[in-house]
PDB file of N, CA and C in Angstrom:
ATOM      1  N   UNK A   1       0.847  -1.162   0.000  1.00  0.00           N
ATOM      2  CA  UNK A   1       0.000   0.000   0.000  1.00  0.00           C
ATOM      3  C   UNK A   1       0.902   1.237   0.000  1.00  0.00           C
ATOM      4  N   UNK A   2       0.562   2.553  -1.078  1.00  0.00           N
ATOM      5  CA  UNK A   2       1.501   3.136  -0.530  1.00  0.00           C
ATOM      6  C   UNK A   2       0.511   4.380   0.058  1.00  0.00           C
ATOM      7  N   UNK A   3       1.782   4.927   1.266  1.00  0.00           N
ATOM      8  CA  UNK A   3       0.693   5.924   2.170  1.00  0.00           C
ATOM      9  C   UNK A   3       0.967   7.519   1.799  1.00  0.00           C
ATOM     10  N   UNK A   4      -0.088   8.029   1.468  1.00  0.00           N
ATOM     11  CA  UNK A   4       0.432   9.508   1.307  1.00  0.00           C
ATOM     12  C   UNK A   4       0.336  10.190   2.106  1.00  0.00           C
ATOM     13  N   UNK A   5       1.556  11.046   2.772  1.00  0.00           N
ATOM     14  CA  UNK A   5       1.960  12.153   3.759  1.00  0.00           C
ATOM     15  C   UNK A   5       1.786  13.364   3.938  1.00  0.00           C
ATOM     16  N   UNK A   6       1.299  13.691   2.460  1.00  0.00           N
ATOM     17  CA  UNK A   6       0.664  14.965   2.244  1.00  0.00           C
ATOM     18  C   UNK A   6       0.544  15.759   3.643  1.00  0.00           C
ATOM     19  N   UNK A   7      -0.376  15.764   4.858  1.00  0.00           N
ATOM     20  CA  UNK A   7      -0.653  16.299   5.813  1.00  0.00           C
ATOM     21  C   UNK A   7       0.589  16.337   6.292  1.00  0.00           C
ATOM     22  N   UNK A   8       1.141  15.252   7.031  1.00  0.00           N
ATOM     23  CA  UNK A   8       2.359  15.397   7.491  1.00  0.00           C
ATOM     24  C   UNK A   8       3.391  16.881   7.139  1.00  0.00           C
ATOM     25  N   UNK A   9       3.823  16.753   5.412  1.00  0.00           N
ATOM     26  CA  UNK A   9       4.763  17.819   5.010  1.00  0.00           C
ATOM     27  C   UNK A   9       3.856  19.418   5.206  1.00  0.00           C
ATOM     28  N   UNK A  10       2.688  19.017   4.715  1.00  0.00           N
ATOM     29  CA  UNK A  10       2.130  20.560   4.901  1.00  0.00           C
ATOM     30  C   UNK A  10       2.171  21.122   6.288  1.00  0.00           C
ATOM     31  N   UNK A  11       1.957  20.126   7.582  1.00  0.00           N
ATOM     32  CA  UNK A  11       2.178  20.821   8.964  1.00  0.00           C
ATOM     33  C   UNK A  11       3.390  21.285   9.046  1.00  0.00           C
ATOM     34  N   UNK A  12       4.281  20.539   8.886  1.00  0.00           N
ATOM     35  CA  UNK A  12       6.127  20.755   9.060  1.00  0.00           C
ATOM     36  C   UNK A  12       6.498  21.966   8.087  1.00  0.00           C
ATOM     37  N   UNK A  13       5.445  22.349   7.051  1.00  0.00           N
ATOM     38  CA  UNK A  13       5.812  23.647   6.412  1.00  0.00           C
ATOM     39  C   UNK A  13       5.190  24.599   6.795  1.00  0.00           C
ATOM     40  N   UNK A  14       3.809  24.293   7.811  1.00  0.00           N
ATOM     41  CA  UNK A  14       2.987  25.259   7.793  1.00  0.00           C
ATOM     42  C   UNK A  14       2.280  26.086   6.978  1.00  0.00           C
ATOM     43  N   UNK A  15       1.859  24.754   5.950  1.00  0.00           N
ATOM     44  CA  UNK A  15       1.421  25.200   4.941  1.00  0.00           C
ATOM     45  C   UNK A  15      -0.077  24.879   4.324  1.00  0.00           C
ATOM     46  N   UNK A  16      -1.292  26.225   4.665  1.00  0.00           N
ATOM     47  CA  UNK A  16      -2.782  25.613   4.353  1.00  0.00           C
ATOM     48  C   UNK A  16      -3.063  24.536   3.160  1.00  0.00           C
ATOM     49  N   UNK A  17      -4.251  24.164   3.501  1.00  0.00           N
ATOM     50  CA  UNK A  17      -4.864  23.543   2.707  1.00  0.00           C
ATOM     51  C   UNK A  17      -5.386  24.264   1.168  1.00  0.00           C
ATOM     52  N   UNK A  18      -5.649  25.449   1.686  1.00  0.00           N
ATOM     53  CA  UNK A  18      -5.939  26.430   0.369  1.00  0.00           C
ATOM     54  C   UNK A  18      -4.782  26.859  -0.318  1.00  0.00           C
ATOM     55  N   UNK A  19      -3.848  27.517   0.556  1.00  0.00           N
ATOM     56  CA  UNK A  19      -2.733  28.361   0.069  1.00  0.00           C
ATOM     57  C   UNK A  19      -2.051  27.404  -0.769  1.00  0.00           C
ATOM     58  N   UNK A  20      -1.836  26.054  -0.209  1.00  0.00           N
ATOM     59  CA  UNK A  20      -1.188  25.018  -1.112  1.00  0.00           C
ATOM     60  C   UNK A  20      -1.982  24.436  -2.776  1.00  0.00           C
ATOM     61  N   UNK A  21      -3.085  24.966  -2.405  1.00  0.00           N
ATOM     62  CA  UNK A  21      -4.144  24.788  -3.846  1.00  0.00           C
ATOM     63  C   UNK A  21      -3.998  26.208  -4.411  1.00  0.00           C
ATOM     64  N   UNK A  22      -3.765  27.134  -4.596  1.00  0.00           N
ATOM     65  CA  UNK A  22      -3.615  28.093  -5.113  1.00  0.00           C
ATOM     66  C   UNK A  22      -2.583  27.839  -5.495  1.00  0.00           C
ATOM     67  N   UNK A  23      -1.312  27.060  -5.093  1.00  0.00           N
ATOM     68  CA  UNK A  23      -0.151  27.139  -5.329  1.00  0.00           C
ATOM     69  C   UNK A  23       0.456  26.237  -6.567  1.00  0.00           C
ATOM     70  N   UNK A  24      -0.750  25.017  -6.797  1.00  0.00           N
ATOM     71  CA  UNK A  24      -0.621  23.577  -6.954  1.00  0.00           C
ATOM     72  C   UNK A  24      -1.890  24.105  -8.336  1.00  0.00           C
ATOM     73  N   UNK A  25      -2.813  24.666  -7.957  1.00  0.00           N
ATOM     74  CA  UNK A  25      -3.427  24.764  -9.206  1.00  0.00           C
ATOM     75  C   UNK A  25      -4.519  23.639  -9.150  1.00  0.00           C
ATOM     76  N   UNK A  26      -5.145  23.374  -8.086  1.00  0.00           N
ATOM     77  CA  UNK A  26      -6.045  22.216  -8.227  1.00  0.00           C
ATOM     78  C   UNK A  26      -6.853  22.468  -6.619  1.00  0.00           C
ATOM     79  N   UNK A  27      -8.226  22.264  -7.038  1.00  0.00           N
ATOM     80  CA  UNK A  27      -9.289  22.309  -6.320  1.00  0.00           C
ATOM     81  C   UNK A  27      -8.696  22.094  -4.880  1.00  0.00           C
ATOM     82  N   UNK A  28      -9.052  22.918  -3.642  1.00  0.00           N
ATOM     83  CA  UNK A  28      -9.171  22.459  -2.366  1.00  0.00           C
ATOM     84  C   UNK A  28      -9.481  21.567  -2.430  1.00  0.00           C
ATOM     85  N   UNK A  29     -10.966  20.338  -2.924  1.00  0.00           N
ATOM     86  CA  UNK A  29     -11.601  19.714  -2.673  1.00  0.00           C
ATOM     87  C   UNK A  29     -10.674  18.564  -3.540  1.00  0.00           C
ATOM     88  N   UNK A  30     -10.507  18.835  -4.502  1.00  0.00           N
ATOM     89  CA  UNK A  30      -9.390  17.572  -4.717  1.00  0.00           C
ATOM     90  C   UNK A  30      -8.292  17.639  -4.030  1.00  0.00           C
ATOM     91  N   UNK A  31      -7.716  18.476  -3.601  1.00  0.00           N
ATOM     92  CA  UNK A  31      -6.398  18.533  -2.718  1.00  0.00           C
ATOM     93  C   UNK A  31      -6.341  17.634  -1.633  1.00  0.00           C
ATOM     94  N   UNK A  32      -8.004  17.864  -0.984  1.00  0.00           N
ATOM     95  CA  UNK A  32      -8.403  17.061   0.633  1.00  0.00           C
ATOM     96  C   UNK A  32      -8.787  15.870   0.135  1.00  0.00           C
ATOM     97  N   UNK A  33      -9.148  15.470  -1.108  1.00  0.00           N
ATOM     98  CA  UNK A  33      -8.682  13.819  -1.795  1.00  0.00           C
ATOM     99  C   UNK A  33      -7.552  13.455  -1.336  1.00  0.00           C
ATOM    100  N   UNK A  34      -6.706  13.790  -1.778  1.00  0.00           N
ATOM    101  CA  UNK A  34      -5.476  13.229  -1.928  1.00  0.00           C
ATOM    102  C   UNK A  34      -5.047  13.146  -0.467  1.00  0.00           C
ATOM    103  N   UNK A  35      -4.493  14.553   0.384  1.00  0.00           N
ATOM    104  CA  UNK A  35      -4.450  14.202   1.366  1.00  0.00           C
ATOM    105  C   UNK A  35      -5.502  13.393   2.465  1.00  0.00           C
ATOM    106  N   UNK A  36      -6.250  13.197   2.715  1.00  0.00           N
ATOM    107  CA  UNK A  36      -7.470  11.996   3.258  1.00  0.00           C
ATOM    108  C   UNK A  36      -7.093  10.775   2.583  1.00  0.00           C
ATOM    109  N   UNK A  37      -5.805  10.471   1.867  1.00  0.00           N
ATOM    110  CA  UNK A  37      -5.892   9.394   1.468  1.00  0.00           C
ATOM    111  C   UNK A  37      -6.756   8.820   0.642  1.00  0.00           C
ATOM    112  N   UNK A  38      -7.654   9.247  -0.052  1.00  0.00           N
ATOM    113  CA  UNK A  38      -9.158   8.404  -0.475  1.00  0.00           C
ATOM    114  C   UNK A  38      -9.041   9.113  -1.948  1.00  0.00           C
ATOM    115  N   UNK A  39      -7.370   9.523  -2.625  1.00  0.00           N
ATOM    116  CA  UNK A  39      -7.388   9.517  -4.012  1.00  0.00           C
ATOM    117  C   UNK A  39      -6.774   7.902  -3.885  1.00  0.00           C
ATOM    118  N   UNK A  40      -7.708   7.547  -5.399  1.00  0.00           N
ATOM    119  CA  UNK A  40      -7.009   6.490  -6.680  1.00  0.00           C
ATOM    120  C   UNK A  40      -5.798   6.409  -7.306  1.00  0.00           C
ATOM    121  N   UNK A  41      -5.419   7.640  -7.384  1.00  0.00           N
ATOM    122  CA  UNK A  41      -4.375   7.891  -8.761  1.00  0.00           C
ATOM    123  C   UNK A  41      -3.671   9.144  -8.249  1.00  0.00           C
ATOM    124  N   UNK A  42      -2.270   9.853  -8.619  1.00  0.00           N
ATOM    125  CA  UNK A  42      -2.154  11.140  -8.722  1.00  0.00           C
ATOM    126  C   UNK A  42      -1.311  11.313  -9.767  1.00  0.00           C
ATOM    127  N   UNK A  43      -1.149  12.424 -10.792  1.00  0.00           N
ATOM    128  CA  UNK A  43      -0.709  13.037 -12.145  1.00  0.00           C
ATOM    129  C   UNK A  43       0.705  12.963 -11.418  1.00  0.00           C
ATOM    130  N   UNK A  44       1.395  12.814 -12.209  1.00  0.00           N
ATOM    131  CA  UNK A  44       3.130  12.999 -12.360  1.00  0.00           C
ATOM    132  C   UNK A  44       2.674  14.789 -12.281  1.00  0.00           C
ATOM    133  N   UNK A  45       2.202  15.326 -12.903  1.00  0.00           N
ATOM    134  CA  UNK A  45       2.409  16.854 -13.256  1.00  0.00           C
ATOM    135  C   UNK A  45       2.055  17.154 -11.529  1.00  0.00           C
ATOM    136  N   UNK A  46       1.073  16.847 -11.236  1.00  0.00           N
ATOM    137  CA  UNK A  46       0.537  17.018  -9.730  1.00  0.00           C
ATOM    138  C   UNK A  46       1.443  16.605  -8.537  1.00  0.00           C
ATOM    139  N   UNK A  47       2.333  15.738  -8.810  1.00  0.00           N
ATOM    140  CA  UNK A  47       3.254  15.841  -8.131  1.00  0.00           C
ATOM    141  C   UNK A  47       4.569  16.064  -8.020  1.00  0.00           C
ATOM    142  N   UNK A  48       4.447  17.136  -9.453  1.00  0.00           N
ATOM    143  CA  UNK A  48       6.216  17.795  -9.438  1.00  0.00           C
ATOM    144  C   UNK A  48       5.149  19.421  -8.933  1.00  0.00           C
ATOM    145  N   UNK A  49       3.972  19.105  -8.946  1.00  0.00           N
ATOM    146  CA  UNK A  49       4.113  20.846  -8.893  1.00  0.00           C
ATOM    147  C   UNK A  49       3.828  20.782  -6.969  1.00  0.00           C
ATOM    148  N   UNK A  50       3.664  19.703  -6.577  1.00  0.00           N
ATOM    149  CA  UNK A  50       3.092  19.403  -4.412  1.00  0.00           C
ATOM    150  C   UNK A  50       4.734  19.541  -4.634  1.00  0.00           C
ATOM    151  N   UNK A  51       5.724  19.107  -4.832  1.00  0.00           N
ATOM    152  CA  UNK A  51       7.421  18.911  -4.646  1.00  0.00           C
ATOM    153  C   UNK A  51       7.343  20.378  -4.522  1.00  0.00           C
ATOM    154  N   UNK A  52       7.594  20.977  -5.914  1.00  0.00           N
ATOM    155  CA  UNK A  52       7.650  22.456  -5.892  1.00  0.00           C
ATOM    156  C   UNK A  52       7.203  23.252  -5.062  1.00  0.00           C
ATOM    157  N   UNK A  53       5.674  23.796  -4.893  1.00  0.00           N
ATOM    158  CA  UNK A  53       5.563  24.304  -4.251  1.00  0.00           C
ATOM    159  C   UNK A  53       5.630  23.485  -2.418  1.00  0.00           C
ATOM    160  N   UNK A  54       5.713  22.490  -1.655  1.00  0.00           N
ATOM    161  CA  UNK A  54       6.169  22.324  -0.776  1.00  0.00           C
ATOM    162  C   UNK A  54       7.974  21.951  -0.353  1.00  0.00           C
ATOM    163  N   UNK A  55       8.619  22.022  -1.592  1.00  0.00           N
ATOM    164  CA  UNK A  55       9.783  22.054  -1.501  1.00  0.00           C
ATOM    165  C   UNK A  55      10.501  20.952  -0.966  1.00  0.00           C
ATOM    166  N   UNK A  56      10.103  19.858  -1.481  1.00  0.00           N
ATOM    167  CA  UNK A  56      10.247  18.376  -0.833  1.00  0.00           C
ATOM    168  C   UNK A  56      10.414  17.319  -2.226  1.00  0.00           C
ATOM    169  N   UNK A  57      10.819  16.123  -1.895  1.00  0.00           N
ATOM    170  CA  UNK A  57      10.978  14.965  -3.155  1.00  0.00           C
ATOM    171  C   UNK A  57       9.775  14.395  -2.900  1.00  0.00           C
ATOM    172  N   UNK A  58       9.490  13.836  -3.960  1.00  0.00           N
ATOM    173  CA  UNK A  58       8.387  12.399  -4.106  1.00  0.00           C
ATOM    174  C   UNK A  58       8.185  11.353  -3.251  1.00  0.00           C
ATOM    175  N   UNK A  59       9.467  10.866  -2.148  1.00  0.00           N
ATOM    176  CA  UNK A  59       9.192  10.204  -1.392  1.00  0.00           C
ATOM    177  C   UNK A  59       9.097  11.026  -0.009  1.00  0.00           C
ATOM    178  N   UNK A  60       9.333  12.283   0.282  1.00  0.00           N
ATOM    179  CA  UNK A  60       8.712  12.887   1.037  1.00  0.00           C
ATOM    180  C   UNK A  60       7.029  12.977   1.612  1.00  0.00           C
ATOM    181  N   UNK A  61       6.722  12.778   0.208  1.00  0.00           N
ATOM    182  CA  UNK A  61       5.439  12.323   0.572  1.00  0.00           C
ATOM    183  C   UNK A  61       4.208  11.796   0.058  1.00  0.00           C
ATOM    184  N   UNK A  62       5.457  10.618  -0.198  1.00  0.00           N
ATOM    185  CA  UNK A  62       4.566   8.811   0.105  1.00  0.00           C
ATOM    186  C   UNK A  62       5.591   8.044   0.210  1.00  0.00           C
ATOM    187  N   UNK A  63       4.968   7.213   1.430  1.00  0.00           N
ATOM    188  CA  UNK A  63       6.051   5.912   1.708  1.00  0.00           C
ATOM    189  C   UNK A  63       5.267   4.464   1.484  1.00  0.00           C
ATOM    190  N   UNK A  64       5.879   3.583   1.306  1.00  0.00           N
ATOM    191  CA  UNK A  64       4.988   1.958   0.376  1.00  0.00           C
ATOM    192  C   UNK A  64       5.295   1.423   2.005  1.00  0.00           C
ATOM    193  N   UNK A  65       4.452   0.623   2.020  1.00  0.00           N
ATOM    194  CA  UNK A  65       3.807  -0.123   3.341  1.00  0.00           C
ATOM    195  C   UNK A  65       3.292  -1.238   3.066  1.00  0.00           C
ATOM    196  N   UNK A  66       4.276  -2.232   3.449  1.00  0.00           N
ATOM    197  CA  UNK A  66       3.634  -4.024   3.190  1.00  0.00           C
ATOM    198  C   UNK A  66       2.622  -4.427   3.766  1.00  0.00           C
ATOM    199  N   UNK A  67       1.437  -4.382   3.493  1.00  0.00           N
ATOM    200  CA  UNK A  67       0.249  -4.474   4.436  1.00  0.00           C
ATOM    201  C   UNK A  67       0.429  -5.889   4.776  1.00  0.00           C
ATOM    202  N   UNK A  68       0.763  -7.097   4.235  1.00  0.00           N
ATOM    203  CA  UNK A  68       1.324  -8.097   4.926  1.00  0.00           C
ATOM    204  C   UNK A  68       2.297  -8.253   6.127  1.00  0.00           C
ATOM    205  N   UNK A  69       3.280  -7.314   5.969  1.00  0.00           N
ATOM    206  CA  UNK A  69       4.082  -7.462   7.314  1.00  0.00           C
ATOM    207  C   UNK A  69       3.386  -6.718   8.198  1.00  0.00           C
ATOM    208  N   UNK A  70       2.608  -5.653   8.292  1.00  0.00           N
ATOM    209  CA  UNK A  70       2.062  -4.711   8.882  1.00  0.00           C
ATOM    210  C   UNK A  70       0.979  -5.192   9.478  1.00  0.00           C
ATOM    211  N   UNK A  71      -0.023  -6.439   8.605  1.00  0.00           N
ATOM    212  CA  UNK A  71      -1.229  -6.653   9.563  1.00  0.00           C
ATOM    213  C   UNK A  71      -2.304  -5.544   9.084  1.00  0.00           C
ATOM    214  N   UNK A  72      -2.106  -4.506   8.157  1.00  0.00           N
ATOM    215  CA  UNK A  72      -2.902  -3.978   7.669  1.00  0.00           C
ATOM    216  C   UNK A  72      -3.706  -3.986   6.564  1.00  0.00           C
ATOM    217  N   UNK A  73      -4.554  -4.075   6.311  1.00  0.00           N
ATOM    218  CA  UNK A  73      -5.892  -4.196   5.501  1.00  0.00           C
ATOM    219  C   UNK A  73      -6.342  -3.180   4.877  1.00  0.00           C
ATOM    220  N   UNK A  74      -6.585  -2.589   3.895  1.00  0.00           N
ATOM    221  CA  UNK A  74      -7.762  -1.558   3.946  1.00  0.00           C
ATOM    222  C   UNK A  74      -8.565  -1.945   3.098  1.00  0.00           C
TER     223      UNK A  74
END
């Protein structure tokens, strides 16, 4: 499974939920997709422009999680 951190980097930047959609170019309401975990998919373009404007790499934020060793399900 892999987990997206999204929330995580935006606290440690102090960085809104809006201000980061203004920044990123994509709906609040899809933004709180992604971070809530409960996106499908995310654009390569969508995530050089979350890098950019939060100033972080790709695995900054998402890490892969063996739901087998973990015991986790979803």
């Amino acid at each position: 499974m892999i987990r997206i951190k999204l929330d995580v980097v935006m606290a440690e930047r102090k960085m809104s939920l809006n201000r980061l959609s203004e920044l990123v170019g994509i709906t609040p309401a899809n933004l709180s997709i992604l971070k809530n975990e409960n996106g499908k998919a995310i654009r390569f373009t969508t995530l050089d422009a979350l890098c950019k404007a939060l100033n972080c790499q790709p695995g900054d934020l998402m890490e892969y999680i063996d739901e087998t060793e973990s015991g986790q399900m979803r």
